[in-house]
Protein backbone atom coordinates (compact mmCIF):
# COMPACT_ATOMS: atom_id res chain seq x y z
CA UNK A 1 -82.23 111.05 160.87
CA UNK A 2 -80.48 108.91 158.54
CA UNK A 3 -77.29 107.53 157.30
CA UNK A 4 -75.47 104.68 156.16
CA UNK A 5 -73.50 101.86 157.32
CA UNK A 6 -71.06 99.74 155.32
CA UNK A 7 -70.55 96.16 155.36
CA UNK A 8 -68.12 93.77 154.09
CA UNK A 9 -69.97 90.90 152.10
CA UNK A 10 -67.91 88.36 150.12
CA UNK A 11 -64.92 90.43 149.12
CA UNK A 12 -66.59 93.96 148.48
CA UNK A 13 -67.79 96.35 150.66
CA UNK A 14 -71.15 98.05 150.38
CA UNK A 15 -73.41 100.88 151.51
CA UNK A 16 -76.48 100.70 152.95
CA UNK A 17 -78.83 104.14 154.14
CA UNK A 18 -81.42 103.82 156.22
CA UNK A 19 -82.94 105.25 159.02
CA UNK A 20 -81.39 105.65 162.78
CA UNK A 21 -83.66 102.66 163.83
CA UNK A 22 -82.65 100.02 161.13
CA UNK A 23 -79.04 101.33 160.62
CA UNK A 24 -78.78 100.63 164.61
CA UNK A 25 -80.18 96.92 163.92
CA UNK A 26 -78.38 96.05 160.83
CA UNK A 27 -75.02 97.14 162.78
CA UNK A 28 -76.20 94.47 165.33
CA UNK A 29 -76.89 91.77 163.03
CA UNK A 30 -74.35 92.18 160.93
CA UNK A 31 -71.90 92.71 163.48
CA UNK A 32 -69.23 90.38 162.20
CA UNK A 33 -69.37 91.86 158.43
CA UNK A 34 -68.55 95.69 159.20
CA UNK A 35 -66.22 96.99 156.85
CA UNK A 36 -63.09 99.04 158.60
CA UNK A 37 -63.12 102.11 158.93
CA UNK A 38 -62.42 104.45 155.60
CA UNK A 39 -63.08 101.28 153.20
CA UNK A 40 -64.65 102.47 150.16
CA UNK A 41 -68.10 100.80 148.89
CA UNK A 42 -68.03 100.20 145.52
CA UNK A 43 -72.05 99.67 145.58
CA UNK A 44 -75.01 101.45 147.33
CA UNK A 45 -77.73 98.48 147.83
CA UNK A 46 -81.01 99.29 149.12
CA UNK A 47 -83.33 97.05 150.66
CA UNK A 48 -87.06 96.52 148.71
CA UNK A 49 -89.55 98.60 151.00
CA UNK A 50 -90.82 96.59 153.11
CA UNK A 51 -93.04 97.80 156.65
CA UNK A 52 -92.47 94.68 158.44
CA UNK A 53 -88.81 95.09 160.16
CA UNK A 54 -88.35 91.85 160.13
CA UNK A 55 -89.46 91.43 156.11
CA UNK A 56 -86.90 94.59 155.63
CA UNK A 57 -84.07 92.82 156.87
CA UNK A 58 -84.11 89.66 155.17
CA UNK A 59 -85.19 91.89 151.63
CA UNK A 60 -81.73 93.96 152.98
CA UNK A 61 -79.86 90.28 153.32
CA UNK A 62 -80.85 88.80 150.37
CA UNK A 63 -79.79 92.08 148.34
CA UNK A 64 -76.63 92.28 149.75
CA UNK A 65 -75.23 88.66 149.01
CA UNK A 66 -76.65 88.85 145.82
CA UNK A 67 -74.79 91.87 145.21
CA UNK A 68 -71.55 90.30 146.56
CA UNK A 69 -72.02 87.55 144.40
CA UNK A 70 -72.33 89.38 141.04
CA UNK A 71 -69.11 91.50 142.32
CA UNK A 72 -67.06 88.08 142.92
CA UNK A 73 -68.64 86.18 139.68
CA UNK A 74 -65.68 85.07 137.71
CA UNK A 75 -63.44 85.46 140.64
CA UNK A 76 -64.05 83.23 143.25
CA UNK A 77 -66.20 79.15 143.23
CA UNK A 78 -69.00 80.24 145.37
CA UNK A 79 -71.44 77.54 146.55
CA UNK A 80 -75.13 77.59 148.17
CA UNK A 81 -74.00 75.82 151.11
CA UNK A 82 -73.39 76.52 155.19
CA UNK A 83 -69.47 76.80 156.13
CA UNK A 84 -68.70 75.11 159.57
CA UNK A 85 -65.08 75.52 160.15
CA UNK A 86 -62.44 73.12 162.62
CA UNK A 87 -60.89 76.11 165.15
CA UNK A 88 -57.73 74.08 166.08
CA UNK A 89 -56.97 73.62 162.30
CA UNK A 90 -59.02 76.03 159.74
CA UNK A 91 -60.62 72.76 158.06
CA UNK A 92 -64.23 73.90 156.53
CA UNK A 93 -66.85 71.53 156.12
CA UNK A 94 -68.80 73.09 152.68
CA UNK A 95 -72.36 71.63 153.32
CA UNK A 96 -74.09 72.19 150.40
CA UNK A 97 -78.25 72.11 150.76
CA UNK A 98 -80.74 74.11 148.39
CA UNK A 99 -82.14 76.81 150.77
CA UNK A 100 -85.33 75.61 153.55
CA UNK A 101 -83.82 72.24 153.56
CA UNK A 102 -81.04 72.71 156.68
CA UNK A 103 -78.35 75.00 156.14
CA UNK A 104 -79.29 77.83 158.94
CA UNK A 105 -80.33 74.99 161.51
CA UNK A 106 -76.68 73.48 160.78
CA UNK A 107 -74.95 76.64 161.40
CA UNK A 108 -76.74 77.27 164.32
CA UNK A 109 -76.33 74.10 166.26
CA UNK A 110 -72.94 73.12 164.58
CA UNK A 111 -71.20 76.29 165.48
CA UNK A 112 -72.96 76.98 168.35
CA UNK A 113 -72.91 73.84 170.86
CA UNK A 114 -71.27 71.75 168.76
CA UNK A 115 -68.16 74.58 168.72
CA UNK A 116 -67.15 74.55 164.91
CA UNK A 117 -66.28 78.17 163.83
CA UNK A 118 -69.20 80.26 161.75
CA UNK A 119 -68.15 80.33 158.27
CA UNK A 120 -71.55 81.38 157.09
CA UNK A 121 -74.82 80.10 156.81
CA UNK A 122 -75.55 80.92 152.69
CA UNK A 123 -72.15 81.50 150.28
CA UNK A 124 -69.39 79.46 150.70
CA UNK A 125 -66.36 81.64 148.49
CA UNK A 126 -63.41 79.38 147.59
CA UNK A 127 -60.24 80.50 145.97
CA UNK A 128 -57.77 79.08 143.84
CA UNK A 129 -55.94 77.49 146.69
CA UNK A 130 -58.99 76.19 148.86
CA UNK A 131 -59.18 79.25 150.80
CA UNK A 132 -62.20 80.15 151.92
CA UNK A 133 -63.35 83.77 152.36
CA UNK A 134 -65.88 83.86 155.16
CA UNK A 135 -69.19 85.70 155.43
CA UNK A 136 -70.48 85.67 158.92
CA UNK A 137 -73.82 87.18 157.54
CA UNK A 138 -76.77 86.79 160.15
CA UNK A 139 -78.64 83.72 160.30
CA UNK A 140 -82.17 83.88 158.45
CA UNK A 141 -84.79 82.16 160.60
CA UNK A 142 -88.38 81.11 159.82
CA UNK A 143 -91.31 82.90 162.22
CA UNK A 144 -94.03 80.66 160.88
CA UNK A 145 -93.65 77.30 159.41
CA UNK A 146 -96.57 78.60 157.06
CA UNK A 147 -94.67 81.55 155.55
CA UNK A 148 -91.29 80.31 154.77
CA UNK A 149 -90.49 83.52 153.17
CA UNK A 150 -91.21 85.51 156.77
CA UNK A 151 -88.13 85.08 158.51
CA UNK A 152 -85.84 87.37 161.18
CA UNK A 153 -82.47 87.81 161.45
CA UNK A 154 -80.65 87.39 163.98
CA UNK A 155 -76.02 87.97 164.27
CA UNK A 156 -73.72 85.58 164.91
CA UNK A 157 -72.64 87.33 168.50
CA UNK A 158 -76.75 87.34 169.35
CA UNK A 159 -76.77 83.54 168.64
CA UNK A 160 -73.37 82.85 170.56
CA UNK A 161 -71.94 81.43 167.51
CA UNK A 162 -68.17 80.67 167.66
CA UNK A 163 -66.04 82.89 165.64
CA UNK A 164 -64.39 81.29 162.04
CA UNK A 165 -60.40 80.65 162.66
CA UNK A 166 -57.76 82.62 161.03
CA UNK A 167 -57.14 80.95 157.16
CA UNK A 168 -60.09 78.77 157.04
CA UNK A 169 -60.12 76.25 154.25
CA UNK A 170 -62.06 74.32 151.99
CA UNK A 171 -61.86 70.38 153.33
CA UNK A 172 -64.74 68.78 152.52
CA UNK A 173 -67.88 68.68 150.05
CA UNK A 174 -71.02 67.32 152.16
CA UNK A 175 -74.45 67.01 150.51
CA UNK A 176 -77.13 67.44 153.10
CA UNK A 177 -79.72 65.03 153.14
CA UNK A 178 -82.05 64.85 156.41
CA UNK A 179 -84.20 61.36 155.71
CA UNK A 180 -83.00 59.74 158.63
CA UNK A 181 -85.39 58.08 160.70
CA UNK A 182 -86.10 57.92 164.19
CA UNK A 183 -83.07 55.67 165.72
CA UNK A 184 -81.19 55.24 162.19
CA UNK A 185 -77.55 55.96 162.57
CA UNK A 186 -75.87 59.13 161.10
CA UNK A 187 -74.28 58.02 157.81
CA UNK A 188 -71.54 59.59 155.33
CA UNK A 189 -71.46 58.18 151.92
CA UNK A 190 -68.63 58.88 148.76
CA UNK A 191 -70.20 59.60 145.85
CA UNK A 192 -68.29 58.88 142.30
CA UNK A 193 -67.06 62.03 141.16
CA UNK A 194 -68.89 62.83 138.41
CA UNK A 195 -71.81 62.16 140.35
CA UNK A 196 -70.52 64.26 142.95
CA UNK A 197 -70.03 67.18 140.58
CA UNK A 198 -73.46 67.02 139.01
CA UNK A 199 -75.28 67.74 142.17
CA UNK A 200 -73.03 70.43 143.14
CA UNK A 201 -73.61 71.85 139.99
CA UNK A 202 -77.29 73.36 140.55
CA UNK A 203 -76.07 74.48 144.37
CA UNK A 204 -73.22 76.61 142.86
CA UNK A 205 -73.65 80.62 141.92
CA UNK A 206 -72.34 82.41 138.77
CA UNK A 207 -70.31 79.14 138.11
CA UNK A 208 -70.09 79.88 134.26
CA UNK A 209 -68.51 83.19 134.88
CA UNK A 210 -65.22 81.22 135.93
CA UNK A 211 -62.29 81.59 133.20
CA UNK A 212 -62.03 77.51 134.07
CA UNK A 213 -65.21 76.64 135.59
CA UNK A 214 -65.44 72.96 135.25
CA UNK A 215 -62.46 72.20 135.80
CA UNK A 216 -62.11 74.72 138.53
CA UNK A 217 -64.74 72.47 140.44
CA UNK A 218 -63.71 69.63 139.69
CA UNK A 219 -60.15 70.28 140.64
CA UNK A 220 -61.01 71.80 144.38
CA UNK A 221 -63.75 69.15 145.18
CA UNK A 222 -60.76 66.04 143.79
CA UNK A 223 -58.06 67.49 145.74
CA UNK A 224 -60.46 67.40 148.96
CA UNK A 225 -61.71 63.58 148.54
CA UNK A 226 -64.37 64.20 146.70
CA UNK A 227 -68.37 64.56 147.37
CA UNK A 228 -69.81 63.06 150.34
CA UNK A 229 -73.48 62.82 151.34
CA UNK A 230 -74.82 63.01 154.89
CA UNK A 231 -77.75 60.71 155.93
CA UNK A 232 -79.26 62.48 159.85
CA UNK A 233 -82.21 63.28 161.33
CA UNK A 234 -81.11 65.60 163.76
CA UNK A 235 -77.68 67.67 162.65
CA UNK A 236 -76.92 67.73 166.47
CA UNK A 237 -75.77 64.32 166.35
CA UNK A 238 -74.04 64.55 162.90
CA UNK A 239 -71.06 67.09 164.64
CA UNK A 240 -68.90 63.72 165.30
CA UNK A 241 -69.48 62.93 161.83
CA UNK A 242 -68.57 66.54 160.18
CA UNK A 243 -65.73 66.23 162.94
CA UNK A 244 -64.15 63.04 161.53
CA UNK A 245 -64.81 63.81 157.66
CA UNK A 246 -62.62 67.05 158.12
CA UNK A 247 -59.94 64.99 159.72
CA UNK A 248 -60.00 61.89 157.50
CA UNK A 249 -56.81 62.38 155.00
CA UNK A 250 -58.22 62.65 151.68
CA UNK A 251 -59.45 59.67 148.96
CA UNK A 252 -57.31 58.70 146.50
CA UNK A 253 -58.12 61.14 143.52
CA UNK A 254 -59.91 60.69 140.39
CA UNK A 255 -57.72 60.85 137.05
CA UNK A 256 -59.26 64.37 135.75
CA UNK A 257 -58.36 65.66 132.22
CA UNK A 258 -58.87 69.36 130.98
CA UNK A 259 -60.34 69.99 127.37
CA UNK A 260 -60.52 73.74 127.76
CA UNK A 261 -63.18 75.45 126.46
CA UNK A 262 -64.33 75.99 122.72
CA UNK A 263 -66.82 79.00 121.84
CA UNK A 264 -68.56 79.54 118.51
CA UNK A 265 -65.78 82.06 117.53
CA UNK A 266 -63.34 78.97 117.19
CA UNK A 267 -66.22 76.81 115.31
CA UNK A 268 -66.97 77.19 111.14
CA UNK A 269 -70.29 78.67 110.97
CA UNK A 270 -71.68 75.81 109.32
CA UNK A 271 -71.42 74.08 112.49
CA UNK A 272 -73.07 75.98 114.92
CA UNK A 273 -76.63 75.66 116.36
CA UNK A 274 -77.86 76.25 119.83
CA UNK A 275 -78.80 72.81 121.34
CA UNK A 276 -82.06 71.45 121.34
CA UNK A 277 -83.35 68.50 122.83
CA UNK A 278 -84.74 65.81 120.33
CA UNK A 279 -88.04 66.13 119.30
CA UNK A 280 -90.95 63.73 120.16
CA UNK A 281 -90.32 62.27 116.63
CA UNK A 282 -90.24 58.22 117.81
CA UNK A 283 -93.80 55.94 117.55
CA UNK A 284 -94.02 55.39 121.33
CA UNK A 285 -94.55 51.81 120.84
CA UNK A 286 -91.98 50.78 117.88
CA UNK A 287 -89.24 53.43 118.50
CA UNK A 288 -89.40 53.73 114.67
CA UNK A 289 -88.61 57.62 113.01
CA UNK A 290 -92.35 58.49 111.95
CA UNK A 291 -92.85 60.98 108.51
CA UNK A 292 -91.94 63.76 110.67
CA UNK A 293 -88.47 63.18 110.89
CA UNK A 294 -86.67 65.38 108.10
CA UNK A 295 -83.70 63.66 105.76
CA UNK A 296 -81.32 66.02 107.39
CA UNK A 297 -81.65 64.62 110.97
CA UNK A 298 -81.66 61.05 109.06
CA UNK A 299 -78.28 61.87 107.45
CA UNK A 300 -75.62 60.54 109.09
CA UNK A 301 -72.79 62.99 108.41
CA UNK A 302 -69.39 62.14 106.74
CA UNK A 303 -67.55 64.39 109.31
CA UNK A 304 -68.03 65.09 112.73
CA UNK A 305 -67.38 68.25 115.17
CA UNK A 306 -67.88 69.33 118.71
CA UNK A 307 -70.45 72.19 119.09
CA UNK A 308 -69.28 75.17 121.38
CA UNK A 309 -69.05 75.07 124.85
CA UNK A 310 -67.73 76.75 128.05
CA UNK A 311 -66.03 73.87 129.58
CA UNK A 312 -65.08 69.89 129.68
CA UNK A 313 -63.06 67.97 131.79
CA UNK A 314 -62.73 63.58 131.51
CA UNK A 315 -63.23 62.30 134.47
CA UNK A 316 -62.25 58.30 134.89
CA UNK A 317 -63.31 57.68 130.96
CA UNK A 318 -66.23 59.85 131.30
CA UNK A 319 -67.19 63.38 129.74
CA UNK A 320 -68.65 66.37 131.94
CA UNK A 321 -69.55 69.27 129.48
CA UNK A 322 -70.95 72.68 130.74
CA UNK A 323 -72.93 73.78 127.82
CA UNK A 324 -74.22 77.46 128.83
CA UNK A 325 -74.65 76.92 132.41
CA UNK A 326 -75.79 73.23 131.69
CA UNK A 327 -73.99 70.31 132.41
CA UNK A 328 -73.73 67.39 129.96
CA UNK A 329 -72.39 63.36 130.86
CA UNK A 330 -71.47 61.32 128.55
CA UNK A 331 -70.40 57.76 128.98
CA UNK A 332 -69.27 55.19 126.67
CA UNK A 333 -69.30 55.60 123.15
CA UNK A 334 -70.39 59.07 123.63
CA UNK A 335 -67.33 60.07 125.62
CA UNK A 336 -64.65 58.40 122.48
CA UNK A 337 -66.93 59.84 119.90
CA UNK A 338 -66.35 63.76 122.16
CA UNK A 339 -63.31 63.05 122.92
CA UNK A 340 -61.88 62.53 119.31
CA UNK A 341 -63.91 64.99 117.51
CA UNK A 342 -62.24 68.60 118.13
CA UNK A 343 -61.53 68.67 114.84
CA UNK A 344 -63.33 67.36 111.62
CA UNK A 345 -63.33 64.06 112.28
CA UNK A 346 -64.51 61.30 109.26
CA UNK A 347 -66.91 58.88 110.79
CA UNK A 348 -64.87 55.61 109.63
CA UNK A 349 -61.98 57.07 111.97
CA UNK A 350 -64.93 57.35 115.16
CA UNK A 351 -65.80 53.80 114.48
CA UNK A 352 -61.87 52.88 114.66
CA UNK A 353 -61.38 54.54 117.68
CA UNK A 354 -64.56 53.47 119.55
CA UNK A 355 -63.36 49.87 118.56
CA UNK A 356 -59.57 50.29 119.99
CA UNK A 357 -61.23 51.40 122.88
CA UNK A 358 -64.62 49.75 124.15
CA UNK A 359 -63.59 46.25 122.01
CA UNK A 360 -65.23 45.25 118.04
CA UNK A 361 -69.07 44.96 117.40
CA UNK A 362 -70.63 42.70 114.64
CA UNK A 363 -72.16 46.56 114.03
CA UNK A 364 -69.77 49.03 115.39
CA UNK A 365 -70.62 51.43 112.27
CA UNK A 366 -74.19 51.09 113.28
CA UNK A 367 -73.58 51.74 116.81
CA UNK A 368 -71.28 54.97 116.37
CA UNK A 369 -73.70 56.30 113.98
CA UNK A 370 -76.34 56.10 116.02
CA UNK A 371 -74.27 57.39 118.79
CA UNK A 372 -73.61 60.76 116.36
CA UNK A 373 -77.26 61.14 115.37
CA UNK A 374 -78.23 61.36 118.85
CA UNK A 375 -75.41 63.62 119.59
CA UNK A 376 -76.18 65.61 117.25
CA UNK A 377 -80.09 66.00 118.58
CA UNK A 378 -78.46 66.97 121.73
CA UNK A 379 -76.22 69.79 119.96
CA UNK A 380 -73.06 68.48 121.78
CA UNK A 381 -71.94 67.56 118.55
CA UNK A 382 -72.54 68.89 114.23
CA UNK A 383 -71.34 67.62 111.16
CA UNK A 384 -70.54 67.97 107.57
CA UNK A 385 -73.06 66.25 104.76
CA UNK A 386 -71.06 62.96 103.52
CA UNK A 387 -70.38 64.75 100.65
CA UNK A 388 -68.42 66.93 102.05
CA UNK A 389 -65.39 64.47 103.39
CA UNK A 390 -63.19 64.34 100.33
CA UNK A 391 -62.58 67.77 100.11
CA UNK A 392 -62.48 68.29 103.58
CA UNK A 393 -59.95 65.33 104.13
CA UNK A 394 -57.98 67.03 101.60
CA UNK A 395 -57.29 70.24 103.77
CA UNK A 396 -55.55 67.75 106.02
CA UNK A 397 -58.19 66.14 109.02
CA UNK A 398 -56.58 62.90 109.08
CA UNK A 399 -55.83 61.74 112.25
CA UNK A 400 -52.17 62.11 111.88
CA UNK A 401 -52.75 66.13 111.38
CA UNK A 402 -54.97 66.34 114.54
CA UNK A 403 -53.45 67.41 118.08
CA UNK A 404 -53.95 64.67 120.27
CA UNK A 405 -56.56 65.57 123.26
């Protein structure tokens, strides 16, 4: 006999068929995710087939949150990362680990002895105001140490795990990191922001999809007190720590600026090229150009644009780009030179500005255009030929006729 049961993953609900046997043990395990009664799946998901039960159901979770992630992508900032919730006060602690490295064990002893409320053990779903969404999926646990890919799966209720309070909410960003040593003290370091944000970066899930995303982050992770990173051995005698962190009051916040996104629609077509990384064009021991280098890359041009991308924000005189789904930093002159080139920009006014800002240089042309060239290797930014300024500057790209950024 078969049939189907429907389950309630990360905002949607789907449909699963299957036999008596498995629909009776995926009801079990999934106990806390059953969808009420009459909700409508807007998915069927099937698990690959798979013999081994226990192979089944982890091929049946791993299909299902994927699913529920490409149904919330755009919607929702959804993180790799174990939710562990406060049950007096709703207070999640987001600890963000890439997957065999301690997110299951941390669920499991955290919200199990420890008493924080089960968020989840794999997608952490924010919204706009910090809420969290919670997905009390079962817990995937490794049979053999030498198959890491073999595990079982076992619910929330079978593990005794407490249950996630009414409105949870995001609190803190933790960064796992078990390289404690025998007798070494649990620890719970700051990180600078943009720091922060970088290593989040890789841990989150359809982050590009965001109308904002950048500055979505950035905005949810500042208004909590930024990233933190936890130094243990044993997350049993972390829970004090994760206690106190979701109880601190938050850092004072970063200054965060939004530049919005620009796609190639917005950009002239002689300025668009996909980014590439700079060639191998440098003698290894004199750093010099060798004949390979082409008179174009040599050019330095006589105005200067951005290149598309799908987000920036400043962060403390810094720049964080998302280029596709990859983050850019740039620091220094890089960040003036971005920051003041939305527009056609002449290169005399970059050297100005990186002067009223970082201080003069016997060869502050040199240094911008340097700066440019290798900006322009990068594809974060594209110019103009020098030949091109005068009639460009007189279409109006003076630095009176630009908005300010």
């Amino acid at each position: 006999m078969t049939g189907d049961v429907r389950l309630s993953v990360l905002g949607s609900v789907f449909s699963v068929p299957g036999a008596a046997d498995d629909l009776a043990r995926w009801r079990s395990q999934w106990s806390r995710c059953l969808a009420a009664d009459g909700a409508t799946p807007v998915e069927r998901v099937r698990p690959a087939d798979q013999e081994d039960p226990d192979r089944l159901d982890y091929s049946l979770a791993s299909a299902l949150t994927m699913a529920g992630i490409q149904q919330a992508a755009g919607s929702r900032l959804m993180l790799h990362a174990c939710g562990a919730a406060d049950p007096a006060t709703g207070d999640v602690a987001v600890l963000v680990a890439a997957s065999g490295t301690g997110k299951t064990t941390a669920a499991h002893r955290l919200c199990g002895a420890a008493g924080f409320g089960y968020v989840t053990d794999e997608t952490v779903s924010i919204g706009e105001g910090l809420d969290v969404l919670p997905y009390p999926k079962p817990l995937s646990v490794v049979i053999a140490t030498d198959d890491p890919g073999h595990k079982s799966q076992h619910g929330p209720d079978e593990l005794g795990l407490a249950p996630c309070p009414p409105d949870p909410h995001a609190t803190r960003f933790v960064l796992l990191q078990r390289d404690a040593a025998a007798g070494d003290p649990v620890t719970l370091e700051q990180l600078p922001l943009l720091d922060g944000l970088l290593e989040l970066i890789p841990h989150t899930s359809a982050l590009p999809a965001m109308p904002q995303p950048l500055w979505t982050l950035a905005s949810a992770v500042a208004a909590t007190g930024g990233v933190w990173r936890l130094h243990y051995r044993e997350i049993d005698d972390a829970a004090g720590t994760v206690r106190e962190a979701l109880r601190a009051r938050p850092t004072e916040p970063a200054h965060l600026q939004h530049h919005g996104a620009m796609g190639a629609d917005t950009v002239p077509d002689r300025y668009f090229r996909l980014p590439e990384p700079p060639g191998d064009e440098r003698d290894d021991e004199t750093g010099r150009l060798d004949d390979r280098e082409t008179a174009e890359s040599l050019e330095t041009p006589g105005l200067v644009r951005r290149t598309p991308y799908t987000d920036a924000v400043s962060i403390d005189g810094e720049v964080l780009l998302l280029v596709g789904a990859s983050p850019v930093r740039l620091s220094g002159l890089g960040a003036t030179i971005w920051v003041q080139s939305a527009e056609d920009t002449p290169l005399e006014e970059l050297v100005g500005a990186c002067v009223a800002e970082h201080g003069d240089h016997p060869d502050a042309a040199g240094l911008v255009r340097a700066a440019v060239r290798s900006m322009r290797d990068h594809g974060v930014l594209d110019g103009a030929p020098a030949g091109a300024v005068t009639q460009s500057a007189s279409r109006g790209t003076s630095s009176s006729s630009r908005p300010a950024i």
